[in-house]
Protein backbone atom coordinates (compact mmCIF):
# COMPACT_ATOMS: atom_id res chain seq x y z
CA UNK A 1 -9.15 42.30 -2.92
CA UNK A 2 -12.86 41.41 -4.14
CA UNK A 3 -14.53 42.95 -7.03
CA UNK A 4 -17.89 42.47 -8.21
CA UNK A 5 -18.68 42.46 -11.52
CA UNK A 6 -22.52 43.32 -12.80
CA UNK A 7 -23.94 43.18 -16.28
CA UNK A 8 -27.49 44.23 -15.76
CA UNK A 9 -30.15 43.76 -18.11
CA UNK A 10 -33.87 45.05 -18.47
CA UNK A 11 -34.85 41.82 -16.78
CA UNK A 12 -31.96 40.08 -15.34
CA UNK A 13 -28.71 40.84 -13.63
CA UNK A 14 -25.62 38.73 -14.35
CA UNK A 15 -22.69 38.84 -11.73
CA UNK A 16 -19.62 37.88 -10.56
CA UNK A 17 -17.50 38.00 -7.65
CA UNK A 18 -13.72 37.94 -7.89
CA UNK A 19 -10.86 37.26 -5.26
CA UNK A 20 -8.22 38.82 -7.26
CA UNK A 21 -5.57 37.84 -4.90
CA UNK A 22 -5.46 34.46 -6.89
CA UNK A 23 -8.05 35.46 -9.84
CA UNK A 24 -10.67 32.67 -8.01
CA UNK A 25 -14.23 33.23 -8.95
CA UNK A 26 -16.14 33.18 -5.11
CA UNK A 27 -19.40 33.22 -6.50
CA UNK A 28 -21.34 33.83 -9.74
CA UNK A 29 -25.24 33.65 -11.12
CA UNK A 30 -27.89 35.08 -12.57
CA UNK A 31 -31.37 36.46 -11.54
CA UNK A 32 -33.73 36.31 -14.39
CA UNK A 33 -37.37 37.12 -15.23
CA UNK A 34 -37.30 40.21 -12.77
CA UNK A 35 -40.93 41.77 -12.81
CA UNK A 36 -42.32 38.62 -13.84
CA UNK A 37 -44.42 36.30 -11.90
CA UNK A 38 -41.62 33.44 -10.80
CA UNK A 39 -38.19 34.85 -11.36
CA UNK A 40 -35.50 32.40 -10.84
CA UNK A 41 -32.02 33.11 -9.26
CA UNK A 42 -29.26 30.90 -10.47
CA UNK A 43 -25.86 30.48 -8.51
CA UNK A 44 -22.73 28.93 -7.89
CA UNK A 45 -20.81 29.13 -4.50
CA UNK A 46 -17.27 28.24 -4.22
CA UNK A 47 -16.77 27.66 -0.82
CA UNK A 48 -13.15 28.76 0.99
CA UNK A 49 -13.06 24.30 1.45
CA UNK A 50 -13.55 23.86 -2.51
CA UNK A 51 -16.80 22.65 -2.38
CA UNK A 52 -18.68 24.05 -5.18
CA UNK A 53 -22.37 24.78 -4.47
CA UNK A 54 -24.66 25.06 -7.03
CA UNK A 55 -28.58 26.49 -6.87
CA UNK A 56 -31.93 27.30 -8.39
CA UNK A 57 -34.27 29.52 -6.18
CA UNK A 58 -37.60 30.56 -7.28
CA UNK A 59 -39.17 33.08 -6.46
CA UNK A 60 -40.96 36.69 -7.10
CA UNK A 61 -38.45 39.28 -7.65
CA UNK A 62 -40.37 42.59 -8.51
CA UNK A 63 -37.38 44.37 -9.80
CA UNK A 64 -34.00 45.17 -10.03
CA UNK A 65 -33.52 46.54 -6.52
CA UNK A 66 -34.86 43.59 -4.72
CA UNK A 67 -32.68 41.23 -7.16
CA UNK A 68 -29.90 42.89 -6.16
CA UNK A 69 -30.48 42.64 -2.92
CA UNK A 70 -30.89 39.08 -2.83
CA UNK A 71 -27.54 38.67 -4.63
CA UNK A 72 -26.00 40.17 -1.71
CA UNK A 73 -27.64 38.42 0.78
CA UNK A 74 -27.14 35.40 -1.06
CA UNK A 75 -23.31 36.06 -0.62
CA UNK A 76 -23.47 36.87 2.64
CA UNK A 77 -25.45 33.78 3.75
CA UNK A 78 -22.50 31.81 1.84
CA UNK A 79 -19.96 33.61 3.98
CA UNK A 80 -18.00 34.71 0.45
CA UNK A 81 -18.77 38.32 1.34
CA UNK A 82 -19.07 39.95 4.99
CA UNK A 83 -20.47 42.99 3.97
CA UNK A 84 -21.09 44.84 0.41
CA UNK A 85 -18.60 47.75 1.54
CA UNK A 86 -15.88 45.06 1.72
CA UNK A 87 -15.64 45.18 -2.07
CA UNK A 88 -12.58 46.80 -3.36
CA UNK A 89 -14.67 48.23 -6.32
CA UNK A 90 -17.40 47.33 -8.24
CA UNK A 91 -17.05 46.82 -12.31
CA UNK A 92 -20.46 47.24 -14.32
CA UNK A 93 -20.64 46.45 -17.68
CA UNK A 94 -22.22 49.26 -20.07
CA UNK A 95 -23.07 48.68 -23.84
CA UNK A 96 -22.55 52.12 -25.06
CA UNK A 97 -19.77 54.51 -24.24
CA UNK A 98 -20.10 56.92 -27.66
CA UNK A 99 -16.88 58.66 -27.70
CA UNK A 100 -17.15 60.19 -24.77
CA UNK A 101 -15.51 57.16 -23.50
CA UNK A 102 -12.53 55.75 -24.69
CA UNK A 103 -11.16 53.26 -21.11
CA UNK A 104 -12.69 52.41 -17.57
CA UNK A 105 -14.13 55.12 -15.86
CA UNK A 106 -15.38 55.29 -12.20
CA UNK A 107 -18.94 56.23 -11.80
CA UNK A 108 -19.85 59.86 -10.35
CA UNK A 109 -23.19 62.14 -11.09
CA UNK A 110 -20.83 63.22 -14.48
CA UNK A 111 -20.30 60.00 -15.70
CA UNK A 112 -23.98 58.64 -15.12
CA UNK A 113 -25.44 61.61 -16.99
CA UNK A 114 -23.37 60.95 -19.87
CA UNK A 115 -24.14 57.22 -19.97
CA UNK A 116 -27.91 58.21 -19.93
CA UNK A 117 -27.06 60.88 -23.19
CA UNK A 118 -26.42 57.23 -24.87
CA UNK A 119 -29.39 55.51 -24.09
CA UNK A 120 -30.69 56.90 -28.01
CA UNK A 121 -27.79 54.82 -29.28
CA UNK A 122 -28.19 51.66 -27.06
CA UNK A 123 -32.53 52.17 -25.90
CA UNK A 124 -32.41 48.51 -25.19
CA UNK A 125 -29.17 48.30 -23.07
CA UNK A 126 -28.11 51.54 -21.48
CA UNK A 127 -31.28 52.18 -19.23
CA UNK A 128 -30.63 48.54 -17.76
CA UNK A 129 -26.90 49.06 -17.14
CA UNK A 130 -27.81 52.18 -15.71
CA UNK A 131 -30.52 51.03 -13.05
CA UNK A 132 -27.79 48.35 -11.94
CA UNK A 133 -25.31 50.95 -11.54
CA UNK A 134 -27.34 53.27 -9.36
CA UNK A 135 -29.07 50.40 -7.42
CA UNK A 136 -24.90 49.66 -6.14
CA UNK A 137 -24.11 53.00 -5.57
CA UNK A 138 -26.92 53.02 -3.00
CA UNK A 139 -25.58 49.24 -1.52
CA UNK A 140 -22.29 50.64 -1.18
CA UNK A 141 -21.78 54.02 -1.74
CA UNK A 142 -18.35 54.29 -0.42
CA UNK A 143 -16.73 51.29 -3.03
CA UNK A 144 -15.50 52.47 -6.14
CA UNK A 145 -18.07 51.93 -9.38
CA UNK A 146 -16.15 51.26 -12.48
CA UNK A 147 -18.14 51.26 -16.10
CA UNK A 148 -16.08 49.21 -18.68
CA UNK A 149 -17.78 49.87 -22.03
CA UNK A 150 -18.72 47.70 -25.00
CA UNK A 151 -17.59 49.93 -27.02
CA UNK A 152 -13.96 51.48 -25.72
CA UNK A 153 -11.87 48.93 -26.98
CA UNK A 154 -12.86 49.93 -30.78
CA UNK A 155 -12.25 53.45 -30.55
CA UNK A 156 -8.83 53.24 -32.16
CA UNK A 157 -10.78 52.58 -35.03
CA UNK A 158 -9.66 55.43 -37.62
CA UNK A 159 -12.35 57.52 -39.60
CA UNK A 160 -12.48 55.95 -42.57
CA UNK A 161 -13.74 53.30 -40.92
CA UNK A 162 -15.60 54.17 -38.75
CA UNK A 163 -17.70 56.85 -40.58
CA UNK A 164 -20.77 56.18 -43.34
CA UNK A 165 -21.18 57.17 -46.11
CA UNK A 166 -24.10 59.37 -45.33
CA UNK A 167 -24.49 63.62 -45.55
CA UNK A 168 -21.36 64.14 -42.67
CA UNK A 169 -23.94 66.66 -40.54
CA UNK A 170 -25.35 63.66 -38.87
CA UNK A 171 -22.28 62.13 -37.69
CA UNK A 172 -20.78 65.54 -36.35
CA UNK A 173 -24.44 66.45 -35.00
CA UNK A 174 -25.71 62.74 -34.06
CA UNK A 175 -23.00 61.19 -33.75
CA UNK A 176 -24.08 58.55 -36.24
CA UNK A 177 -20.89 56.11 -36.78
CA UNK A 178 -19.59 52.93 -36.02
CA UNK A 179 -19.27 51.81 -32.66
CA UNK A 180 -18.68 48.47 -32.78
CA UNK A 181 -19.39 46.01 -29.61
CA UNK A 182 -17.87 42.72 -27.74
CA UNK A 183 -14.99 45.02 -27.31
CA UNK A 184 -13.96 43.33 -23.90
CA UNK A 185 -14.60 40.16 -25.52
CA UNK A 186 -12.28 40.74 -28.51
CA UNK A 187 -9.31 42.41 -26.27
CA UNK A 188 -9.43 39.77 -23.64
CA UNK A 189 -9.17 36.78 -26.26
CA UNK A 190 -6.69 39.08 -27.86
CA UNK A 191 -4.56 39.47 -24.95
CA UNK A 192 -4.88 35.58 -24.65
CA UNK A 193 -3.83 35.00 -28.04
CA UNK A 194 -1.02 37.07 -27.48
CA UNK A 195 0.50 34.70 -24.28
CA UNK A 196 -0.47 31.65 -26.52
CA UNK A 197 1.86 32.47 -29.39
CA UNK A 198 4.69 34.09 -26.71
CA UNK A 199 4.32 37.12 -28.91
CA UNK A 200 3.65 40.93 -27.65
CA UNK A 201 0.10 41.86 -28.37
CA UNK A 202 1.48 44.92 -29.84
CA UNK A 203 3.08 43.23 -32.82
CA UNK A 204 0.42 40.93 -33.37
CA UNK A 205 -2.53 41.21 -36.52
CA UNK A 206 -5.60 39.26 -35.28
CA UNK A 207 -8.79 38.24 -36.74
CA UNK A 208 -10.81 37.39 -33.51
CA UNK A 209 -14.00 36.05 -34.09
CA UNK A 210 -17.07 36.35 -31.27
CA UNK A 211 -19.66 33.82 -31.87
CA UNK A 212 -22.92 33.12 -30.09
CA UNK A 213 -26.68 34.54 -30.04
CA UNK A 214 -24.61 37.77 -30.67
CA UNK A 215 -21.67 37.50 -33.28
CA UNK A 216 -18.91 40.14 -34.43
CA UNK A 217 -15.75 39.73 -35.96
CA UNK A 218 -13.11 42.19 -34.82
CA UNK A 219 -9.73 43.07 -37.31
CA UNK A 220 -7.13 43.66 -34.58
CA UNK A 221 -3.49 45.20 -36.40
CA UNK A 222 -0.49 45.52 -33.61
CA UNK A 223 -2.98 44.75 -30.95
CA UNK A 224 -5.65 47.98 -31.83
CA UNK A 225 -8.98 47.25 -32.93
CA UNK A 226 -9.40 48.79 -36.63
CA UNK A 227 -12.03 47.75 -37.79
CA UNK A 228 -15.50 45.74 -36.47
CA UNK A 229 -18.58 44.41 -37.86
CA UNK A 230 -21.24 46.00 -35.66
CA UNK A 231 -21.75 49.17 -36.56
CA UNK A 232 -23.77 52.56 -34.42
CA UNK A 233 -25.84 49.51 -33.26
CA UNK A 234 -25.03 45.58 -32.25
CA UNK A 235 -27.40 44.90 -35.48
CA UNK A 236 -25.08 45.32 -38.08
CA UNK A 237 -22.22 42.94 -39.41
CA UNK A 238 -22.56 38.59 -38.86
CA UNK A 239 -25.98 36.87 -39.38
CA UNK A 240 -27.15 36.28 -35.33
CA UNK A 241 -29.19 34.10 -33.67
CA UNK A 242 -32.18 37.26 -34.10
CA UNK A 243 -30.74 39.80 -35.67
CA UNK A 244 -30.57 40.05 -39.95
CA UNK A 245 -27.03 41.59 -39.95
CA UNK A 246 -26.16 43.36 -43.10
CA UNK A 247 -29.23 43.92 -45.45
CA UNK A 248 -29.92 46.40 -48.25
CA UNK A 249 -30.56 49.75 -46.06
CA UNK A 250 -33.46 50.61 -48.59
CA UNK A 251 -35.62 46.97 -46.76
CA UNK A 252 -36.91 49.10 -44.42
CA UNK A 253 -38.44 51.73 -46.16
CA UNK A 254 -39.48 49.26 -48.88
CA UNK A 255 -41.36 47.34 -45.62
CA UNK A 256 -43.03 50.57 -44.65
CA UNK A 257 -43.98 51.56 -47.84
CA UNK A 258 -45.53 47.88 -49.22
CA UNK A 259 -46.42 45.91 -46.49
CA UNK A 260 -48.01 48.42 -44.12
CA UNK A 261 -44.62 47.70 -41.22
CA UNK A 262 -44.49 50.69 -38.59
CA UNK A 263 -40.50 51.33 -37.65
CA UNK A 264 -40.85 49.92 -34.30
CA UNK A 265 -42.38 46.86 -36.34
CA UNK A 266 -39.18 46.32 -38.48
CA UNK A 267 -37.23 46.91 -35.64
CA UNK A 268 -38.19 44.15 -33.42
CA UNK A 269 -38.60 42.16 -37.04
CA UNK A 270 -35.01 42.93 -37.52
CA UNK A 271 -33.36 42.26 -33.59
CA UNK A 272 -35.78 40.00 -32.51
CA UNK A 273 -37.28 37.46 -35.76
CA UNK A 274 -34.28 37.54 -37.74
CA UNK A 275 -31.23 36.43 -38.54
CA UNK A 276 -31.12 32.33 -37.79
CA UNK A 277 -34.73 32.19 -36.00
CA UNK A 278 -35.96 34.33 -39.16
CA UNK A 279 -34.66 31.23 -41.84
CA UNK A 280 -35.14 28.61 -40.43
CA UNK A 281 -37.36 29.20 -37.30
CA UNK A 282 -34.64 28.20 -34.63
CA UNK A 283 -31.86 30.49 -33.06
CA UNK A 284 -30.49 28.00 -31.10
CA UNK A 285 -27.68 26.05 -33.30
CA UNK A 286 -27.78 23.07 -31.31
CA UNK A 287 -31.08 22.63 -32.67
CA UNK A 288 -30.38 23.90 -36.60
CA UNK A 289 -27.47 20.97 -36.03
CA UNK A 290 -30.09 18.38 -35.55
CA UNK A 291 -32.89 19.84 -37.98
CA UNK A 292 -30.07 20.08 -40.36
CA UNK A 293 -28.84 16.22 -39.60
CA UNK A 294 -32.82 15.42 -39.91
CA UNK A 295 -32.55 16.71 -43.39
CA UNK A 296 -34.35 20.16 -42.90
CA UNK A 297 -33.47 22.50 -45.88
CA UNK A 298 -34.14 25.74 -43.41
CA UNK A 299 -31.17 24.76 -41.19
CA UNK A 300 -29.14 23.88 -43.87
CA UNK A 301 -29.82 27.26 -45.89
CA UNK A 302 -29.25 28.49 -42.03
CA UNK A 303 -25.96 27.02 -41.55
CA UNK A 304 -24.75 28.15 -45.11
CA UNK A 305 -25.87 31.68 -44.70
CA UNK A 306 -24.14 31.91 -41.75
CA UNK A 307 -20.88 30.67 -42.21
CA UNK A 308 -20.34 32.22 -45.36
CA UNK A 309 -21.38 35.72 -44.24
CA UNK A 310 -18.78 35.14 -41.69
CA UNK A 311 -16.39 33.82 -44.79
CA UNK A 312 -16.94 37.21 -46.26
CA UNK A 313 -15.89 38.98 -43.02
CA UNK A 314 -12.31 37.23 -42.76
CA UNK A 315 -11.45 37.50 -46.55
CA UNK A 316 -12.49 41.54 -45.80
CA UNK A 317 -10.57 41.76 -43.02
CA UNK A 318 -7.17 40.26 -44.58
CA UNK A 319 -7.13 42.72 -47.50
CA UNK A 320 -7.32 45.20 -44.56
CA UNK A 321 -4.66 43.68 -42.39
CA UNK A 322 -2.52 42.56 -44.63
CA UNK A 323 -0.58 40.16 -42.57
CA UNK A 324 -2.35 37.80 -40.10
CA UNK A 325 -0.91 36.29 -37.65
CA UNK A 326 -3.78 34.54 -35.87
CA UNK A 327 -7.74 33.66 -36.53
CA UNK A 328 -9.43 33.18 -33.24
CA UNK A 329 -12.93 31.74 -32.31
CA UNK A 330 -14.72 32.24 -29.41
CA UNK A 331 -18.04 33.02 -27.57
CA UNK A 332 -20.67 30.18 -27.03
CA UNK A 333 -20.59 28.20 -30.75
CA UNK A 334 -16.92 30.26 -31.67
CA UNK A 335 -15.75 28.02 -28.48
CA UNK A 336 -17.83 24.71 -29.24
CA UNK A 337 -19.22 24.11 -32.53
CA UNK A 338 -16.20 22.35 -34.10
CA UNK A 339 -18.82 21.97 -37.49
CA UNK A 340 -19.16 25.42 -37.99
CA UNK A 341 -15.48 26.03 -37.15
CA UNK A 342 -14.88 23.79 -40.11
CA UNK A 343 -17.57 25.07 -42.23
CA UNK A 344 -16.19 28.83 -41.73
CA UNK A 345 -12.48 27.46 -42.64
CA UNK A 346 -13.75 25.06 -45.93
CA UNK A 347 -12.08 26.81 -49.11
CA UNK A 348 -9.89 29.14 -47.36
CA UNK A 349 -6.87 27.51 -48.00
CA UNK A 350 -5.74 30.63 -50.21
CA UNK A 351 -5.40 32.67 -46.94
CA UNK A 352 -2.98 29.68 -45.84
CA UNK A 353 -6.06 28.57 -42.78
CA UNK A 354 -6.86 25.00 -43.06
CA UNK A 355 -7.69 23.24 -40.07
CA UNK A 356 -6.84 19.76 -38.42
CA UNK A 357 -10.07 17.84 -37.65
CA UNK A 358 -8.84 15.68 -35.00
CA UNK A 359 -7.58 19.47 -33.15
CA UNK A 360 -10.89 20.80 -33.77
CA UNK A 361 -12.89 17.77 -32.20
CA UNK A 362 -11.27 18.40 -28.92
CA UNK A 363 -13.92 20.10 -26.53
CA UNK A 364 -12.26 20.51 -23.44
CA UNK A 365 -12.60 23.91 -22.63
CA UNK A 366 -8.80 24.85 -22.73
CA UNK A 367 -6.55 27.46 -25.41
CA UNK A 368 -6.39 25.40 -28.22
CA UNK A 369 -4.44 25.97 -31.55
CA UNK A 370 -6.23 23.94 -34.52
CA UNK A 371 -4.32 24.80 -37.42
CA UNK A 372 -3.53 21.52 -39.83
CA UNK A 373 0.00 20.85 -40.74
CA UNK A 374 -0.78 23.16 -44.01
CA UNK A 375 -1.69 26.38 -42.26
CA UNK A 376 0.04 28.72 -42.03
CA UNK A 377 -1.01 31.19 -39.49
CA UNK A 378 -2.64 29.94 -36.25
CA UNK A 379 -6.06 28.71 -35.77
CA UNK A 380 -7.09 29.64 -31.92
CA UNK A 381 -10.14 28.34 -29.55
CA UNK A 382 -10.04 30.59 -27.04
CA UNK A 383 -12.67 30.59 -23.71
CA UNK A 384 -13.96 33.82 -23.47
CA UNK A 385 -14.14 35.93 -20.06
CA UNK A 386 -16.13 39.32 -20.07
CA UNK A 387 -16.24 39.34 -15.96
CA UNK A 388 -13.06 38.72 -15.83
CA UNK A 389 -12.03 41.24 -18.06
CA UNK A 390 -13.77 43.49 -16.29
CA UNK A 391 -12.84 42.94 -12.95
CA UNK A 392 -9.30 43.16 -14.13
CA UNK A 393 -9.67 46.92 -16.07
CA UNK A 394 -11.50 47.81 -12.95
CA UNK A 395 -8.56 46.64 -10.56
CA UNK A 396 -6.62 48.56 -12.43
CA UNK A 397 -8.41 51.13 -12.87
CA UNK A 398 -8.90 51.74 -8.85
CA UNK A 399 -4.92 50.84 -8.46
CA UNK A 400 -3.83 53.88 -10.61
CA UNK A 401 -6.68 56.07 -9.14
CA UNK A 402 -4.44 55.19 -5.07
CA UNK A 403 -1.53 55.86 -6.77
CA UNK A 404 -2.20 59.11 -8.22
């Protein structure tokens, strides 16, 4: 059984292609810079003898159709695929369910025109997911075309959560609420969390913490999502690598009103020249690590912003739990950046999380637990897998669909 999984963007398409007979990864890549002059398709082959083959092709790739077809071709050249109808299904990852969508769905004329009554809740994210998604169909319109959503994991979030505080006509007429995002992110590392600690997910209270460019912390009670820190929109919650994150909602219209700012303006001010980039100039934190080390006050007031907004998060999200049993990092600097693992933990020994530092130097790309002897709940590093997640629900998903 193969599935392909796609996450398509407005100028790239990630994939993956699973044999999950044995969960093996066949091939994987990216093509990037579609539209532009060179675009450049990244990819690893993992040959049926072991060998691993690894390349960089450049090239002009007009747009999304054409980079699709070259990831097939690419496939087929490698021998990993025979044909694109020879996929069991195909799993495409879409930001923004709403609530219309609450668990894997497969694909028909329905389900794509509901996905497009999103795109004013995700402008940036749907319309890509949604070219990648009818590009396949046309490949191979008789596999299976699962959407796993962002977003469906948090939908056990209850009302008083997930509503704001704002007249209650736009959320029943809009649909203006929290969302929340990362949700395949936050159940897979859940799920792991679960097999690390030999418990049942379902009795477990989690704190799972999704850290990269992006960043979200997820409060996770008996193995439901209640409560997240992205809101209608991935720019709310955790200072990002672009994005601001919380701010005083009254910004904008102060930015409008004084400095002349259209809305698109603060918009892209707010996604795209905020957050990390916005203080200290730099979004990448391998960088603010050495600007910091260099004795640049922006990456230090960078690194302190961050972690402590992130501080705020955890000591939020324990009044709400109660009882926790687990915190657990992941994503890009969650899984690697033993510094701001430590910086996060520093001073919350009152929550009974204090972490050992020879544990947390370890960088070897395995479940780790890094609690010190004094903790006393569990401290996880946990490797995130969205593809595989998705290939999984979509397995699944196309299982129960024969059997019924």
């Amino acid at each position: 059984m193969k599935i392909l999984v796609l996450n398509s963007g407005s100028s790239s398409i990630k994939y993956s292609l699973f044999d999950m007979l044995d969960l093996r990864v066949l091939a994987s890549g990216m093509v990037e810079k579609i539209g532009e002059i060179q675009s450049l398709h990244k990819y690893c082959i993992r040959h049926i003898d072991g060998n691993i083959q690894e390349m960089v092709e450049s090239q002009s790739i007009a747009d999304h159709q054409y980079g699709l077809k070259n990831i097939i071709q690419q496939m087929q050249q490698s021998k990993v695929l025979a044909h694109a109808t020879d996929l069991s299904a195909v799993g495409h990852r879409v930001v923004h369910g709403g609530e219309k969508f609450h668990q894997p769905t497969l694909i028909d004329e329905n389900v794509l025109s509901e996905i497009r009554k999103m795109i004013p809740l995700a402008p940036l994210h749907n319309p890509a997911n949604l070219t990648g998604i009818e590009l396949m169909m046309q490949f191979a319109d008789n596999v299976p075309q699962v959407a796993v959503f962002d977003t469906a994991y948090h939908q056990s979030i209850p009302e008083h959560a997930y509503l704001y505080a704002i007249p209650i006509e736009l959320y029943e007429q809009d649909s203006i609420r929290r969302y929340g995002f990362h949700g395949t992110s936050h159940y897979y590392v859940a799920k792991q969390a679960a097999k690390t600690l030999d418990k049942p997910l379902e009795t477990l209270n989690l704190i799972t913490l999704h850290l990269g460019n992006g960043g979200s912390v997820t409060a996770i009670k008996q193995g439901e999502s209640i409560d997240t820190s992205m809101g209608m929109t991935p720019l709310e919650g955790l200072i990002m690598g672009t994005r601001s994150g919380d701010i005083d909602p009254a910004i904008p219209y102060y930015l409008n009103q004084n400095k002349a700012m259209s809305n698109e303006d603060i918009n892209n001010m707010l996604n795209k020249n905020s957050g990390l980039k916005g203080i200290c100039g730099e979004n990448d934190m391998r960088a603010i690590h050495a600007m910091a080390d260099a004795g640049d006050k922006s990456a230090e007031r960078a690194l302190d912003m961050y972690c402590y907004r992130i501080k705020k998060y955890i000591g939020a999200y324990f009044a709400v739990l109660g009882r926790v049993d687990a915190l657990v990092f992941t994503g890009g600097i969650g899984e690697n950046d033993s510094r701001v693992r430590a910086k996060i933990c520093d001073g919350l020994e009152l929550f009974g999380i204090s972490i050992d530092p020879n544990k947390n130097e370890i960088r070897d790309g395995e479940i780790k637990d890094i609690k010190g002897s004094q903790s006393t709940l569990s401290i996880l590093v946990i490797p995130t897998d969205e593809e595989m997640e998705i290939a999984m629900q979509s397995m699944s998903f196309v299982k129960t669909e024969k059997d019924s």
